[in-house]
C-alpha atoms as a PDB file:
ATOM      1  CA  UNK A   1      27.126  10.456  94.490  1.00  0.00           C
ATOM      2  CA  UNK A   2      27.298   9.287  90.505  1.00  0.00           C
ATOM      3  CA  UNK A   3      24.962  11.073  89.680  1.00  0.00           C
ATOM      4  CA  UNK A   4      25.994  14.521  91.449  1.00  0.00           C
ATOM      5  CA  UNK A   5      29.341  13.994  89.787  1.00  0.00           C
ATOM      6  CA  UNK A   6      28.049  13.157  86.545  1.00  0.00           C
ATOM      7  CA  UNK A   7      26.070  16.592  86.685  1.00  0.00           C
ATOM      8  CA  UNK A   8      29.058  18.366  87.039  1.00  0.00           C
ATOM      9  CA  UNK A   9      30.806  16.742  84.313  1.00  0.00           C
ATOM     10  CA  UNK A  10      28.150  17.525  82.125  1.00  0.00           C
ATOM     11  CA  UNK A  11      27.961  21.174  83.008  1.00  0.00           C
ATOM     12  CA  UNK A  12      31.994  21.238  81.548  1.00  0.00           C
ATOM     13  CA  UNK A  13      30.744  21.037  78.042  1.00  0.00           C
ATOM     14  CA  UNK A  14      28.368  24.099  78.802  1.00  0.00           C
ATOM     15  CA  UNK A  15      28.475  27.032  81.718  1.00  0.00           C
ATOM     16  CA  UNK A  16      31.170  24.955  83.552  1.00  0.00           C
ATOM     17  CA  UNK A  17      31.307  24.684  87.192  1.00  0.00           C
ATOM     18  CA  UNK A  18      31.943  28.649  88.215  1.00  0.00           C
ATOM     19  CA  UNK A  19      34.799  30.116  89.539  1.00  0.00           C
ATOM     20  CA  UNK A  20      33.243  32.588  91.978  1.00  0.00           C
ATOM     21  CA  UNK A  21      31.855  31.272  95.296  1.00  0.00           C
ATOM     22  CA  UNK A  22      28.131  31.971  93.666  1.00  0.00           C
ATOM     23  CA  UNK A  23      28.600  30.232  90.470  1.00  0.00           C
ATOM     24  CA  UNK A  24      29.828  27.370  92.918  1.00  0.00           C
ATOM     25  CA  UNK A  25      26.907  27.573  95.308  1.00  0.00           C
ATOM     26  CA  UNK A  26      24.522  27.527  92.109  1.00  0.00           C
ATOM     27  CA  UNK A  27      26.611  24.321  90.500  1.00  0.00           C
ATOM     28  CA  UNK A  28      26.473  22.218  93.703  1.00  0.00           C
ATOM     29  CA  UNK A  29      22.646  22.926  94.366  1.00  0.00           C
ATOM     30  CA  UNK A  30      21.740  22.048  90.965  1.00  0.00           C
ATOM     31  CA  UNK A  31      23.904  18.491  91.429  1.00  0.00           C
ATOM     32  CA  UNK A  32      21.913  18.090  94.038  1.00  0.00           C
ATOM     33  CA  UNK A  33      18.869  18.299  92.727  1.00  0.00           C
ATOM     34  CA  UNK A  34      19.871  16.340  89.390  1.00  0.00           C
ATOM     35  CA  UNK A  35      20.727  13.127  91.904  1.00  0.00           C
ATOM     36  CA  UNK A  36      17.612  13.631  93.748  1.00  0.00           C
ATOM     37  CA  UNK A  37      15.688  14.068  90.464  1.00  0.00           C
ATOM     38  CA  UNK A  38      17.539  10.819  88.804  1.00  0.00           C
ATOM     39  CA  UNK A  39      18.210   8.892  91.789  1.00  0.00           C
ATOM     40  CA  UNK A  40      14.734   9.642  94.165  1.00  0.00           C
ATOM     41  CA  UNK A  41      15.558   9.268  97.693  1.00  0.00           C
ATOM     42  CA  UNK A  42      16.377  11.464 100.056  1.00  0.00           C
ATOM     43  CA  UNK A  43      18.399  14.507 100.207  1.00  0.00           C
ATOM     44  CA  UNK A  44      21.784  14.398 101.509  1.00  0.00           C
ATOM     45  CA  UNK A  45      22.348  15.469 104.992  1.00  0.00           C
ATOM     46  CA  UNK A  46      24.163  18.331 103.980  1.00  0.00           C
ATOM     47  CA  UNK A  47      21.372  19.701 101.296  1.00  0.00           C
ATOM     48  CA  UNK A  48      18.979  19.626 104.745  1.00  0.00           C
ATOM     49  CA  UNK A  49      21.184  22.305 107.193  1.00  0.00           C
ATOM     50  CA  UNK A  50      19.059  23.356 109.946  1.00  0.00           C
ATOM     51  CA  UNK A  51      19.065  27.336 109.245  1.00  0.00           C
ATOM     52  CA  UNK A  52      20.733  27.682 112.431  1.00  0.00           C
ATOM     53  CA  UNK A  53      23.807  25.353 111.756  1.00  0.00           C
ATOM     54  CA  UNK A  54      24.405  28.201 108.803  1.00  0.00           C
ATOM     55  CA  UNK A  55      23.044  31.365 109.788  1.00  0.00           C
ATOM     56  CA  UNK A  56      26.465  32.354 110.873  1.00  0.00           C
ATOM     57  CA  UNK A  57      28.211  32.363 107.646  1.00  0.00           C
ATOM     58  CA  UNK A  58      25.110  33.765 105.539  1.00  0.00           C
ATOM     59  CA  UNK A  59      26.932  36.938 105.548  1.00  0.00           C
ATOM     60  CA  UNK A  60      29.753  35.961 104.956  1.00  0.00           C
ATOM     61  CA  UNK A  61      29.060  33.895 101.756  1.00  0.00           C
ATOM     62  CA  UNK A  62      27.006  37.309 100.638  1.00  0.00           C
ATOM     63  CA  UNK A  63      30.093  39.323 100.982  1.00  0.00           C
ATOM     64  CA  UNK A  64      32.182  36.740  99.216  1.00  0.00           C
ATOM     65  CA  UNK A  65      29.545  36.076  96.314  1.00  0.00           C
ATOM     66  CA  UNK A  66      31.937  37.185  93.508  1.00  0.00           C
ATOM     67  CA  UNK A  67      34.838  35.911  94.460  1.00  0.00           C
ATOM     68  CA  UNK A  68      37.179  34.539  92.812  1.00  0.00           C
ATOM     69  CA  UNK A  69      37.694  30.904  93.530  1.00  0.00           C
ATOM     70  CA  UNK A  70      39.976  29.723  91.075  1.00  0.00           C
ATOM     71  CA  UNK A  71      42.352  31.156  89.401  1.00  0.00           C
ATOM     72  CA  UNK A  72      42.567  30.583  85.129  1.00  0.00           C
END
């Protein structure tokens, strides 16, 4: 979890996090893959959906790509 974090705290001083569901998306994947990449191990159960489990909101999330998440 340190090491997810600490990606995101070091994307601050450049891109930032996002503040469109997207840029979000894109920010916690690459976490992800920063702990996995520093760390080793496993992914975390929520990096390893079955499609199934989130098929349902695929459209959803397309619709809402650009959204604005926060506001400035």
């Amino acid at each position: 979890m340190f090491a997810h974090e600490l990606h995101h705290a070091a994307r601050w001083d450049g891109p930032g996090y996002g503040r469109m569901l997207g840029e979000a998306l894109v920010s916690e994947g690459l976490a992800g893959h920063f702990s996995q990449e520093v760390c080793g191990g496993e992914p975390e159960p929520w990096e390893t959906l079955a499609p199934s489990l989130f098929a349902p909101y695929v459209d959803r999330a397309i619709e809402q790509w650009s959204q604005t998440l926060l506001r400035p």
